[in-house]
N, C-alpha and C. Protein backbone atom coordinates (compact mmCIF):
# COMPACT_ATOMS: atom_id res chain seq x y z
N UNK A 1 127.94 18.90 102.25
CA UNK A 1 127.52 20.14 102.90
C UNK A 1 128.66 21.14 102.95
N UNK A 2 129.67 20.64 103.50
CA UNK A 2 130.95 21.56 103.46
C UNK A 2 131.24 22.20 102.30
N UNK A 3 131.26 21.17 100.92
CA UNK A 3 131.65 21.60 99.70
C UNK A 3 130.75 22.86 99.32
N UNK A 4 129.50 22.93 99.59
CA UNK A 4 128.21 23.59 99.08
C UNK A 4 128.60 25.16 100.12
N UNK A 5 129.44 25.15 101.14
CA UNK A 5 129.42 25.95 101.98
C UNK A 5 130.65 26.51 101.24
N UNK A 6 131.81 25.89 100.84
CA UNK A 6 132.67 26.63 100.58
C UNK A 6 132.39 26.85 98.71
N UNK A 7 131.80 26.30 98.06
CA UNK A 7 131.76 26.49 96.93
C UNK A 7 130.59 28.33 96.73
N UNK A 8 129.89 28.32 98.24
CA UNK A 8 129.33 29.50 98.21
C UNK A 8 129.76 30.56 98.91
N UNK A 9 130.63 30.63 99.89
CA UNK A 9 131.97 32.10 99.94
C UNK A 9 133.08 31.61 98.74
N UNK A 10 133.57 30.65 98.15
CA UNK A 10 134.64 31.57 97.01
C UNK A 10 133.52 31.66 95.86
N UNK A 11 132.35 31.97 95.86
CA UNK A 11 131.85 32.23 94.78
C UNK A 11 131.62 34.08 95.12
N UNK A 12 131.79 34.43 96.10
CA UNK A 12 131.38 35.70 97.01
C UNK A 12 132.77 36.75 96.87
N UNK A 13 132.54 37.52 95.61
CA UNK A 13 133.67 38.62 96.18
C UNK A 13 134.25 39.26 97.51
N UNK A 14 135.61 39.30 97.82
CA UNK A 14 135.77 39.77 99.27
C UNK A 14 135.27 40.63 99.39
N UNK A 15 135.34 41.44 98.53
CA UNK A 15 134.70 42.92 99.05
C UNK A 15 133.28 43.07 99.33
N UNK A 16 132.48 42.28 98.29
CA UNK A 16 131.30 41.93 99.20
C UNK A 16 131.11 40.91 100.44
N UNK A 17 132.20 39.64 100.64
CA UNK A 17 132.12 39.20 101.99
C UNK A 17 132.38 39.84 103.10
N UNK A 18 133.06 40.50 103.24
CA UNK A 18 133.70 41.97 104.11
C UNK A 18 132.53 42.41 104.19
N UNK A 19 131.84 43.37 103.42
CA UNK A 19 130.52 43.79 103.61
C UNK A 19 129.99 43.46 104.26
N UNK A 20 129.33 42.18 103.97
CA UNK A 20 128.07 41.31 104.25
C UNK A 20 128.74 40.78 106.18
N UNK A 21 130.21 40.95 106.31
CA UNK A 21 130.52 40.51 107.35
C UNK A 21 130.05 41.69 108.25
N UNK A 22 130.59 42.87 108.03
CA UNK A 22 130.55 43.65 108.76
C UNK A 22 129.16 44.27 109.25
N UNK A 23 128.26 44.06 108.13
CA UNK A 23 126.64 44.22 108.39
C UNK A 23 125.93 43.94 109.10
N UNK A 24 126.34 42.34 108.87
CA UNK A 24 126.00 40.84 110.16
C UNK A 24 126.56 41.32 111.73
N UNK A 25 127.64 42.50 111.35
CA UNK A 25 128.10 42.76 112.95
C UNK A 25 127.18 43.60 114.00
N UNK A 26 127.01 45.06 112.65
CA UNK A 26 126.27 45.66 113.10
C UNK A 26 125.03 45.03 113.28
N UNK A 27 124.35 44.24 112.98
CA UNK A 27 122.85 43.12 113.45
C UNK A 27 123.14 42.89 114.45
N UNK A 28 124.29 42.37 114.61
CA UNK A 28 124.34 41.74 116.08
C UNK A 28 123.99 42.90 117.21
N UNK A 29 124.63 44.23 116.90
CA UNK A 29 124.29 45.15 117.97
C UNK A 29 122.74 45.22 118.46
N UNK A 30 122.74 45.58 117.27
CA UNK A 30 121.19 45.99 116.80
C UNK A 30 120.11 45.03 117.44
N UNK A 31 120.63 43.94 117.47
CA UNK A 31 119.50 43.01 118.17
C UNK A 31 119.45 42.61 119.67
N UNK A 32 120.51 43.29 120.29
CA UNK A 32 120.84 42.97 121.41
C UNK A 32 120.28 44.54 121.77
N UNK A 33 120.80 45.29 121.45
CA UNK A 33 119.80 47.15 122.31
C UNK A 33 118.34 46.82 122.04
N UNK A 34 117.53 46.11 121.01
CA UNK A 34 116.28 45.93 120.94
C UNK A 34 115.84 45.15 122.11
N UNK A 35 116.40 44.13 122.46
CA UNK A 35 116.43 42.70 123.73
C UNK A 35 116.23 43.81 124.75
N UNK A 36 116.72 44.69 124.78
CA UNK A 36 117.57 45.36 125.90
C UNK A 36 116.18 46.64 126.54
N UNK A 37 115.53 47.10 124.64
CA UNK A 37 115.10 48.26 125.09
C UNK A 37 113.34 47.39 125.26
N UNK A 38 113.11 45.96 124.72
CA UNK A 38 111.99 45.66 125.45
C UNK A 38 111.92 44.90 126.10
N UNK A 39 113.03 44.35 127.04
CA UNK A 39 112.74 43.15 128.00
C UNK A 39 113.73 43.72 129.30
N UNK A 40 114.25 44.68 128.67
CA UNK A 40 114.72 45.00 130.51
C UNK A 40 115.11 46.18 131.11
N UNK A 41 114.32 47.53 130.22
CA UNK A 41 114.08 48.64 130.92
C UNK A 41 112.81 48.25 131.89
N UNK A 42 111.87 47.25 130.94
CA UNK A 42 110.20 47.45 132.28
C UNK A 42 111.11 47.17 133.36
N UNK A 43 112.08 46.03 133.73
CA UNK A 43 112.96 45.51 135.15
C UNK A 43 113.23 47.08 135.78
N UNK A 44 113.49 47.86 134.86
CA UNK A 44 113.85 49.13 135.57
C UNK A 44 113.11 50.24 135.99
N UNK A 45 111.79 49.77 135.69
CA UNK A 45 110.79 50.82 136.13
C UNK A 45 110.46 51.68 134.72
N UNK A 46 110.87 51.67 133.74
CA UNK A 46 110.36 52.28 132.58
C UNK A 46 108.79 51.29 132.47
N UNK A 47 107.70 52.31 132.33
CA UNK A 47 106.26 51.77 131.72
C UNK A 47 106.26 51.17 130.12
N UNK A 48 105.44 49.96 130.38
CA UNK A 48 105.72 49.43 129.02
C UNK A 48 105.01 50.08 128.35
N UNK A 49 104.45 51.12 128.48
CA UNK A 49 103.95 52.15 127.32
C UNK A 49 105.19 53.16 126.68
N UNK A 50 106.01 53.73 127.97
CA UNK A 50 106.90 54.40 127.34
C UNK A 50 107.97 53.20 126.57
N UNK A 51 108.18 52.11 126.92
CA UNK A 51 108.63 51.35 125.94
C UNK A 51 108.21 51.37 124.56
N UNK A 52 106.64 50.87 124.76
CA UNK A 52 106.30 50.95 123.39
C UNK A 52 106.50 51.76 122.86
N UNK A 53 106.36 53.59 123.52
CA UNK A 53 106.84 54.58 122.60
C UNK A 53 108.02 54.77 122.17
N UNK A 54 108.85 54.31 122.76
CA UNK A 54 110.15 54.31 122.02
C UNK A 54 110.41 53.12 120.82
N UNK A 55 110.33 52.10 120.80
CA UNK A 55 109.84 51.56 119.73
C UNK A 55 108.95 51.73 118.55
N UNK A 56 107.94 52.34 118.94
CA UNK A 56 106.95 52.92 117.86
C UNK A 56 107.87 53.88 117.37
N UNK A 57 108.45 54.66 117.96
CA UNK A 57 108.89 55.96 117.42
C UNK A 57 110.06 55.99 116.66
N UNK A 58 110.86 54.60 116.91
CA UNK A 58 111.91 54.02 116.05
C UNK A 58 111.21 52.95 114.92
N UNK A 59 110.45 52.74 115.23
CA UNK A 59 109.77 51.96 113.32
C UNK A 59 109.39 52.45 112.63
N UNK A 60 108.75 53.29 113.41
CA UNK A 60 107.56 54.74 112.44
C UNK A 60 108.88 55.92 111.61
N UNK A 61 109.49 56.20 111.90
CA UNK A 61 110.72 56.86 111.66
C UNK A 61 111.63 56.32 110.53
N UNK A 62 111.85 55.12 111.16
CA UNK A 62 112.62 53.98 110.20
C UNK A 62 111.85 53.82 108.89
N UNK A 63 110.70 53.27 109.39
CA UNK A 63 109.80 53.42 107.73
C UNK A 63 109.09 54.45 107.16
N UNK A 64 109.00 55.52 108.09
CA UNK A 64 108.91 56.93 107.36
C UNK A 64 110.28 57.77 106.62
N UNK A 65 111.19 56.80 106.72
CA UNK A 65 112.48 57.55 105.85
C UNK A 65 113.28 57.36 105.39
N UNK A 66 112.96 55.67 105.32
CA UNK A 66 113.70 54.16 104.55
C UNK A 66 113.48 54.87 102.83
N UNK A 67 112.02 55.43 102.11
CA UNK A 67 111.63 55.45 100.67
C UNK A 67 112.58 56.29 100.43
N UNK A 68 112.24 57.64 101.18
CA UNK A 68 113.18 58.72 100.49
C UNK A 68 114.65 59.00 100.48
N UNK A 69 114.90 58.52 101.77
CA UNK A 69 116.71 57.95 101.76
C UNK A 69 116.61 57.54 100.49
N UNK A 70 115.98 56.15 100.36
CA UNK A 70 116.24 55.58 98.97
C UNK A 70 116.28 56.36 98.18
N UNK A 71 115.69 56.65 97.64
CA UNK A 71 115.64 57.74 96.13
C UNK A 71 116.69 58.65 96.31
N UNK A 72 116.93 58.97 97.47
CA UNK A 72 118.27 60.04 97.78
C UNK A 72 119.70 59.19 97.16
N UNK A 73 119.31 57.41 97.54
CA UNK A 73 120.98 56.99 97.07
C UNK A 73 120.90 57.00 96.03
N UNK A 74 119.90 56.88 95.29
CA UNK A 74 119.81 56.30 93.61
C UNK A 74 120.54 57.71 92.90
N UNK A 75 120.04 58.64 93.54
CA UNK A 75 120.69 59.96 93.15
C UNK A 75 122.11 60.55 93.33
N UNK A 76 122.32 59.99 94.58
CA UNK A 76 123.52 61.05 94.48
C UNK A 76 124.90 59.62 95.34
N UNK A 77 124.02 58.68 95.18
CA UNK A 77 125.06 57.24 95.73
C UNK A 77 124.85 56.83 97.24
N UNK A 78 125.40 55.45 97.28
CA UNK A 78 124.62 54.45 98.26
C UNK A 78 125.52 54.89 99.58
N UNK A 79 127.12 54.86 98.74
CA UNK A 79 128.17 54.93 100.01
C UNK A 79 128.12 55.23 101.23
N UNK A 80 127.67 57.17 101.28
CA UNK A 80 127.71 57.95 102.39
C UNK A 80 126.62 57.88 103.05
N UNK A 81 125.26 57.29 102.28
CA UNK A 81 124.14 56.81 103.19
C UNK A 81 123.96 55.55 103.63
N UNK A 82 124.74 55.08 103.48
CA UNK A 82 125.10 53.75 104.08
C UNK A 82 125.93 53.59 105.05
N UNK A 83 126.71 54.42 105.12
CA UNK A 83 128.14 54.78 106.19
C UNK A 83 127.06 55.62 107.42
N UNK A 84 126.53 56.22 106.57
CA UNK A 84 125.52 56.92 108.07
C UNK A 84 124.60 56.41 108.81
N UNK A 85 124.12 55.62 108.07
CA UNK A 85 123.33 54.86 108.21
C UNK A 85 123.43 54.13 109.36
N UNK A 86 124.58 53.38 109.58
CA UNK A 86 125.43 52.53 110.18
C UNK A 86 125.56 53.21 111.54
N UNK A 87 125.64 54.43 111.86
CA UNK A 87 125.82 55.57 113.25
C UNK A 87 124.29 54.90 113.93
N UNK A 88 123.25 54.82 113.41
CA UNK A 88 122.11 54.93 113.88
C UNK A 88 122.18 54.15 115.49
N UNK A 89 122.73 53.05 115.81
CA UNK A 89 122.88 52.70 117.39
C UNK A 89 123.09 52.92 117.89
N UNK A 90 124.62 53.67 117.30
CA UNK A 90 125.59 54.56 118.81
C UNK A 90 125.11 55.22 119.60
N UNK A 91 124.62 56.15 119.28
CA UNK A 91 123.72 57.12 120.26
C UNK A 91 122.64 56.54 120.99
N UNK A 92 122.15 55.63 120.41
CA UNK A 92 121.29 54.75 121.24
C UNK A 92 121.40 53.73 122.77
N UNK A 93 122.39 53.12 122.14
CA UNK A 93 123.72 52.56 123.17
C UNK A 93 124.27 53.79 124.56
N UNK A 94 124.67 54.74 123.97
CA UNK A 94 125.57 55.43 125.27
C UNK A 94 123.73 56.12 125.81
N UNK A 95 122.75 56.59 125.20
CA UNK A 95 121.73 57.31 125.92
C UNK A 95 121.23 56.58 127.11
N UNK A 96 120.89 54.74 126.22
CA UNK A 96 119.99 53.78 127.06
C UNK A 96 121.32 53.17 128.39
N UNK A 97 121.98 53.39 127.88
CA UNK A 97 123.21 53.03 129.51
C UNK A 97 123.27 54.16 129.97
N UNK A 98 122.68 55.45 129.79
CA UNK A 98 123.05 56.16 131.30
C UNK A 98 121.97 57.31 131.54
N UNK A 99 120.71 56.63 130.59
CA UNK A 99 119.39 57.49 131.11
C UNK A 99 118.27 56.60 131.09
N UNK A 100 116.99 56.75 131.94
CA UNK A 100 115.47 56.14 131.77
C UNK A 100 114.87 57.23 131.83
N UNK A 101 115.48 58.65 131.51
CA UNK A 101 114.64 59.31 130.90
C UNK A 101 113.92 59.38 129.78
N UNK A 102 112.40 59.45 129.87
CA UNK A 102 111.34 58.65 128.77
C UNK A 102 111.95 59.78 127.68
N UNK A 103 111.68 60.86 127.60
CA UNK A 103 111.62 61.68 126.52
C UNK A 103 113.03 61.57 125.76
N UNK A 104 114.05 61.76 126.48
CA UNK A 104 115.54 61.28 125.45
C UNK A 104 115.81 60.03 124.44
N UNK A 105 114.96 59.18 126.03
CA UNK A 105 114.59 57.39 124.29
C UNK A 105 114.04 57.88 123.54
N UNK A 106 112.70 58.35 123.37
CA UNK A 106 112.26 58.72 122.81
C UNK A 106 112.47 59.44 121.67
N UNK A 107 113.88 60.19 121.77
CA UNK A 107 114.47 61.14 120.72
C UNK A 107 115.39 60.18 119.95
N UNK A 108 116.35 59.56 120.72
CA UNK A 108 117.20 59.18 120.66
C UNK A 108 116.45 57.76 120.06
N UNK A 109 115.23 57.41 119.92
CA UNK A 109 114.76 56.12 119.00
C UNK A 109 114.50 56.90 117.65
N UNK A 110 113.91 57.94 117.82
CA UNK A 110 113.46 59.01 116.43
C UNK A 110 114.58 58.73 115.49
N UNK A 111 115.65 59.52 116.51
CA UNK A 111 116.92 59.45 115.69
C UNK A 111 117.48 58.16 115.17
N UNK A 112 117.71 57.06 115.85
CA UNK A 112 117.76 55.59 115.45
C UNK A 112 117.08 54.90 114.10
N UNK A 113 115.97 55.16 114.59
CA UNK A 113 115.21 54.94 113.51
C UNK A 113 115.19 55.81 111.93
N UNK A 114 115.48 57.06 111.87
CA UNK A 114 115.79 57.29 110.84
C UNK A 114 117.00 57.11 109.89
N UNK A 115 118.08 56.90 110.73
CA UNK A 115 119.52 56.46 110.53
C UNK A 115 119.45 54.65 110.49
N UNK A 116 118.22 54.11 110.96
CA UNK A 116 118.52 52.47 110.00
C UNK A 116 117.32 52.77 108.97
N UNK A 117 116.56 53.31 108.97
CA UNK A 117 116.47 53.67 107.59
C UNK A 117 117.25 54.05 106.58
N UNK A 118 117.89 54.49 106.79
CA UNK A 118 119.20 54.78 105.77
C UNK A 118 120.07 53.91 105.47
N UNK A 119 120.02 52.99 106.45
CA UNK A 119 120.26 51.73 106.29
C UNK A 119 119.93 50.51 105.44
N UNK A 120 118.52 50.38 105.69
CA UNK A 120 117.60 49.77 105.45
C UNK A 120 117.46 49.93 103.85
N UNK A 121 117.76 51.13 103.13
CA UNK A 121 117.77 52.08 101.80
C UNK A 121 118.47 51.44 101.12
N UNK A 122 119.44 51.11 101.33
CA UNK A 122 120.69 51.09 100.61
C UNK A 122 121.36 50.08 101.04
N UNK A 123 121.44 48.90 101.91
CA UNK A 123 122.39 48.07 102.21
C UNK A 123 122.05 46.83 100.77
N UNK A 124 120.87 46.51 100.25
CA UNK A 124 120.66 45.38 99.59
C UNK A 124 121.13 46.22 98.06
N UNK A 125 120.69 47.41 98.07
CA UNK A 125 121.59 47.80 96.82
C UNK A 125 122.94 47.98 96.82
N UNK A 126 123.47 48.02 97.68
CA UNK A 126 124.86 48.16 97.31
C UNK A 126 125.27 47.17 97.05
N UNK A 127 124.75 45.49 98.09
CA UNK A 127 125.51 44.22 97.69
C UNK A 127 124.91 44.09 96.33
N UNK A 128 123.70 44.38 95.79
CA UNK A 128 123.85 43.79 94.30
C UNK A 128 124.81 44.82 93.14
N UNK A 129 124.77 46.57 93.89
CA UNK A 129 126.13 47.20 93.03
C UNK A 129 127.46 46.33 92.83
N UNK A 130 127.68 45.95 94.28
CA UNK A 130 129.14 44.85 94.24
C UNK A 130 129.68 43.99 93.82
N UNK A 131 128.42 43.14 93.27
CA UNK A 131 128.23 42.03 92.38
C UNK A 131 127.55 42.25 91.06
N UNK A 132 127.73 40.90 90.65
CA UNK A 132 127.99 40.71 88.96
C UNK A 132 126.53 39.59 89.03
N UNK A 133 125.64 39.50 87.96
CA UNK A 133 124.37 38.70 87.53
C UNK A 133 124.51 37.28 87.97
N UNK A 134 126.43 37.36 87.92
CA UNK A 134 126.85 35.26 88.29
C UNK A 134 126.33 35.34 89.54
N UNK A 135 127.06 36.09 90.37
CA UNK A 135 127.42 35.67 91.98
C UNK A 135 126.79 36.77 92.96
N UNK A 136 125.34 36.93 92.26
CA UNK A 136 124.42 38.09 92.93
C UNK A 136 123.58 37.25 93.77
N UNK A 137 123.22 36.57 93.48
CA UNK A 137 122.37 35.22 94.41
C UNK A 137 123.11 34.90 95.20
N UNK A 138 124.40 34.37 95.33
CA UNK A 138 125.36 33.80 95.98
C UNK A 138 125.52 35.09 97.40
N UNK A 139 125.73 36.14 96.67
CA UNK A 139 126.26 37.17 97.83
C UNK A 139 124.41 37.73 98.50
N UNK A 140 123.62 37.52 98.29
CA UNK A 140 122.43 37.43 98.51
C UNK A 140 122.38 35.94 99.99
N UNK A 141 122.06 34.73 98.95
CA UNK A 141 122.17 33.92 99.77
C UNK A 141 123.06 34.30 101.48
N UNK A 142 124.36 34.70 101.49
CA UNK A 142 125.02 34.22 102.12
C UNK A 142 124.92 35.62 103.15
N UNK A 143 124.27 36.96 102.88
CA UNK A 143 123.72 37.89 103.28
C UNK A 143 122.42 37.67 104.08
N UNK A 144 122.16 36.45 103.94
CA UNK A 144 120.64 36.51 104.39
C UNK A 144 121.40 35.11 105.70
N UNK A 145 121.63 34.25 105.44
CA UNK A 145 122.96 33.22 106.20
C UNK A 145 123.43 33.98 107.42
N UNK A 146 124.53 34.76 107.24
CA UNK A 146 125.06 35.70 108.56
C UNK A 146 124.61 36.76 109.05
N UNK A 147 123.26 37.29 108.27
CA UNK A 147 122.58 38.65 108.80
C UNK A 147 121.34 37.41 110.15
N UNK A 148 121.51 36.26 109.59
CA UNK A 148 120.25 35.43 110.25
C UNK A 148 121.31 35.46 111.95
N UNK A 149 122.44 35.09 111.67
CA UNK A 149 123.28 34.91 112.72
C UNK A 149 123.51 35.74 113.35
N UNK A 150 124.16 36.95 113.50
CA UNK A 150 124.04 38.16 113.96
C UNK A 150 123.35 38.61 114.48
N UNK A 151 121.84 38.59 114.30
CA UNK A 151 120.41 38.38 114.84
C UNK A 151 120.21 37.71 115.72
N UNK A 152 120.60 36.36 114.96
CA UNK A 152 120.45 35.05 116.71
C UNK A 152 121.23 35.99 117.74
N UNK A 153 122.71 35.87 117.32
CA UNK A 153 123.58 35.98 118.41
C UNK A 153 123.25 37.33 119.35
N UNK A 154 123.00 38.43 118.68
CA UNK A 154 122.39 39.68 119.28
C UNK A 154 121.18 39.15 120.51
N UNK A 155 120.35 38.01 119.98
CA UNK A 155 119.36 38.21 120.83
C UNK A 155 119.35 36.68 121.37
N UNK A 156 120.48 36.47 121.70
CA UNK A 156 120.71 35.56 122.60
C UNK A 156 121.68 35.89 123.74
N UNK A 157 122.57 37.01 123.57
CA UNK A 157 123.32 37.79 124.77
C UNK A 157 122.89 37.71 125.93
N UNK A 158 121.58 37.96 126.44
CA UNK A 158 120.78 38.12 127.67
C UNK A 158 120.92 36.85 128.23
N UNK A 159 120.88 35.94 127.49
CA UNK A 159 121.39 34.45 128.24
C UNK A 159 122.58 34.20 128.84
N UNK A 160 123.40 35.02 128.24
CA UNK A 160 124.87 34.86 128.96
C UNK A 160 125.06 35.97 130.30
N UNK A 161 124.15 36.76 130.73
CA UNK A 161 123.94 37.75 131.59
C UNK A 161 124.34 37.08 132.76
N UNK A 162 123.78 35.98 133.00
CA UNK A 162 124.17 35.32 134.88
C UNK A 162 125.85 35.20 134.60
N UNK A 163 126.22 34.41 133.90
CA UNK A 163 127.18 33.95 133.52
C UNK A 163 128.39 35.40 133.77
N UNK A 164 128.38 36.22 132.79
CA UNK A 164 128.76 37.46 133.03
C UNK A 164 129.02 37.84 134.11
N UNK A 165 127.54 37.97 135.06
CA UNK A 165 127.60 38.54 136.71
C UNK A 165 128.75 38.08 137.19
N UNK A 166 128.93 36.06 137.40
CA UNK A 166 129.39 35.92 138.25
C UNK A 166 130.60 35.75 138.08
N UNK A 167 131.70 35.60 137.04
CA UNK A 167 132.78 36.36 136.40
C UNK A 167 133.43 37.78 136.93
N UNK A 168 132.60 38.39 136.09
CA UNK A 168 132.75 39.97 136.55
C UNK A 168 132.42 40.38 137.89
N UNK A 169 131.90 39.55 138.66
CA UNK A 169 131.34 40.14 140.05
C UNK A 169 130.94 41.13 139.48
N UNK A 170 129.60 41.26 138.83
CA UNK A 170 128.62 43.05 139.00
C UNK A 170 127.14 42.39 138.64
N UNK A 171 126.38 43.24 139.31
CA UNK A 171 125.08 42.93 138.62
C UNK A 171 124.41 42.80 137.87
N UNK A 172 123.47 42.63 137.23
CA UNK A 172 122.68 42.23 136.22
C UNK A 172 122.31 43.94 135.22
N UNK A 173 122.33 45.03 135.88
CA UNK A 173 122.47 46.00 135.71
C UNK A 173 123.11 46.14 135.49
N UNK A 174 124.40 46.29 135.97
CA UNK A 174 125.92 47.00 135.70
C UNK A 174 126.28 46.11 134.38
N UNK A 175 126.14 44.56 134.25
CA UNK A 175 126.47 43.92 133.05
C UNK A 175 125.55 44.91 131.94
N UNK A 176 124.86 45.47 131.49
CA UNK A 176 123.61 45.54 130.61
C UNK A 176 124.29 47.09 130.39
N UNK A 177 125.22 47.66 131.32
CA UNK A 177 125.33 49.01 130.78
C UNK A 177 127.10 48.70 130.41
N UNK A 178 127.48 48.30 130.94
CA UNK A 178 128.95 47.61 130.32
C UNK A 178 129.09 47.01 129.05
N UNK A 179 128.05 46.19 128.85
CA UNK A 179 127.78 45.77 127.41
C UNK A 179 127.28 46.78 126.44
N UNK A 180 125.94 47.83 126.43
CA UNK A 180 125.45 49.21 126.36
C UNK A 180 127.23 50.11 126.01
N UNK A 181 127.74 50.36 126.89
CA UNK A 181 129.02 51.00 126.11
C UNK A 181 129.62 50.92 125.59
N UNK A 182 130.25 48.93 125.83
CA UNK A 182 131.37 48.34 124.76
C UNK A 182 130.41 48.06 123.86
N UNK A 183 129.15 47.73 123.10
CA UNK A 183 128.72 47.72 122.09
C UNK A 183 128.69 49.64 121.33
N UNK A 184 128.25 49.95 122.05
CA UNK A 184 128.29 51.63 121.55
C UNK A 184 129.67 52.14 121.27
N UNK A 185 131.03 51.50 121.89
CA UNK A 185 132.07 51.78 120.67
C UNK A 185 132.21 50.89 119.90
N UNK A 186 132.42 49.76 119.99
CA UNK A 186 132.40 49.06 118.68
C UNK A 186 131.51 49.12 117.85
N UNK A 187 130.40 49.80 117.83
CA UNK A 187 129.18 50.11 116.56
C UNK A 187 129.90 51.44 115.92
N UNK A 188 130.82 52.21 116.94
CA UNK A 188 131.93 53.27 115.89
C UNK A 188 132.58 53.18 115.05
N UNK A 189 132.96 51.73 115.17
CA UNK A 189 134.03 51.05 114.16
C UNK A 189 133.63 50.71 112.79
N UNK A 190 132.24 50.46 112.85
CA UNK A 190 131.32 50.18 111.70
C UNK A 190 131.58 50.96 110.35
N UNK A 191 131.06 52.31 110.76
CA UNK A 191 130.80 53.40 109.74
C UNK A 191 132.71 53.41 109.00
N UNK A 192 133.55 53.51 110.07
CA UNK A 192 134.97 53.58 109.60
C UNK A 192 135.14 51.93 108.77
N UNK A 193 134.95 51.08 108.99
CA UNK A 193 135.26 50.19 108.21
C UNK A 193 134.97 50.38 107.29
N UNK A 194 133.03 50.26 107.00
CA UNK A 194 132.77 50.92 105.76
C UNK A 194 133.09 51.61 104.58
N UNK A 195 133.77 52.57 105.31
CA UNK A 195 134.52 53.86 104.92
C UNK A 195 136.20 53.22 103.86
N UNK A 196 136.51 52.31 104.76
CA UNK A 196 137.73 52.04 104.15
C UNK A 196 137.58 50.87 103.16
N UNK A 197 136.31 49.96 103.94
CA UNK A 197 135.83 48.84 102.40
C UNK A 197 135.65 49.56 101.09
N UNK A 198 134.72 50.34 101.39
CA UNK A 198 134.02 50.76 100.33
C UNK A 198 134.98 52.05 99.25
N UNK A 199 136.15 52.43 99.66
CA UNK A 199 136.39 54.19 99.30
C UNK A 199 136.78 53.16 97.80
N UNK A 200 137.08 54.08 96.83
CA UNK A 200 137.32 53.86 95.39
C UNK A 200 138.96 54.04 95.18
């Protein structure tokens, strides 16, 4: 098992493991503000309708602008819509820690959602730009491996919430917007990594 594990990262260009690492990071955000924006604004008095609308309004968005992003990278390149792409949480993060005003989620999912569309466009083309016909499966495989993880780990955070409290002495609230900010700068770091993986 080990051998099969390591015979499949050195088969993985760094520059696409870097990638594929840093992707898996941003997932992790990404799955933890989702945890966040449907299992514990209702705690806060947001209606699970205006939930749903903020969700609807971030999928509908996302897949109303995932095609044409696309065709936009094929045209003019994956890089800078991929780097932008990558912004799509931040704003999400600092809005949902310091508003339950319905109409700003609401914008502020619009906006989300069109920026992981841009995401969504261009992240599987670029890892197969990065790679070669040998080790395109490989960086595939191992893309689908730590994007799975990132995911778990994103949406397993909420479990460590008591834990947190009684550490930090703060509430269950105050943890959820502390996390909400330190995830909303470190999702800044994203687009700049990017930036420096990827420049030519």
């Amino acid at each position: 098992m080990r051998s099969l594990a390591t015979e499949l990262i050195g088969s993985v260009p760094r520059r696409v493991m870097l990638l594929i690492i840093i992707l898996s990071i941003n997932g992790l955000f990404l799955n933890y503000l989702i945890i966040v924006l449907s299992a514990y604004l209702p705690e806060l008095g947001v209606s699970t309708e205006t939930v749903g609308l903020i969700l609807g309004a971030e999928g509908l968005s996302m897949a109303g602008f995932a095609i044409p992003l696309g065709v936009l990278s094929d045209r003019r390149g994956r890089k800078w819509i991929l780097i932008v792409g990558t912004i799509g949480a931040t704003p999400m993060f600092f809005v949902v820690a310091s508003t339950l005003n319905p109409a700003l989620l609401v914008i502020v999912g619009v906006l989300g959602g069109i920026l992981e569309g841009a995401f969504l466009a261009t992240v599987n083309a670029m890892i197969a730009d990065q790679t070669t016909p040998e080790n395109r499966d490989s960086a595939f495989t191992l893309s689908f491996i730590l994007g799975g993880m990132g995911t778990s780990l994103g949406t397993a955070i909420p479990f460590f919430i008591p834990s947190l409290q009684g550490i930090l002495g703060l509430d269950k609230h105050a943890v959820h917007v502390h996390l909400l900010i330190l995830f909303g700068l470190f999702s800044l770091l994203i687009p700049m990594a990017l930036y420096f993986l990827l420049r030519d």
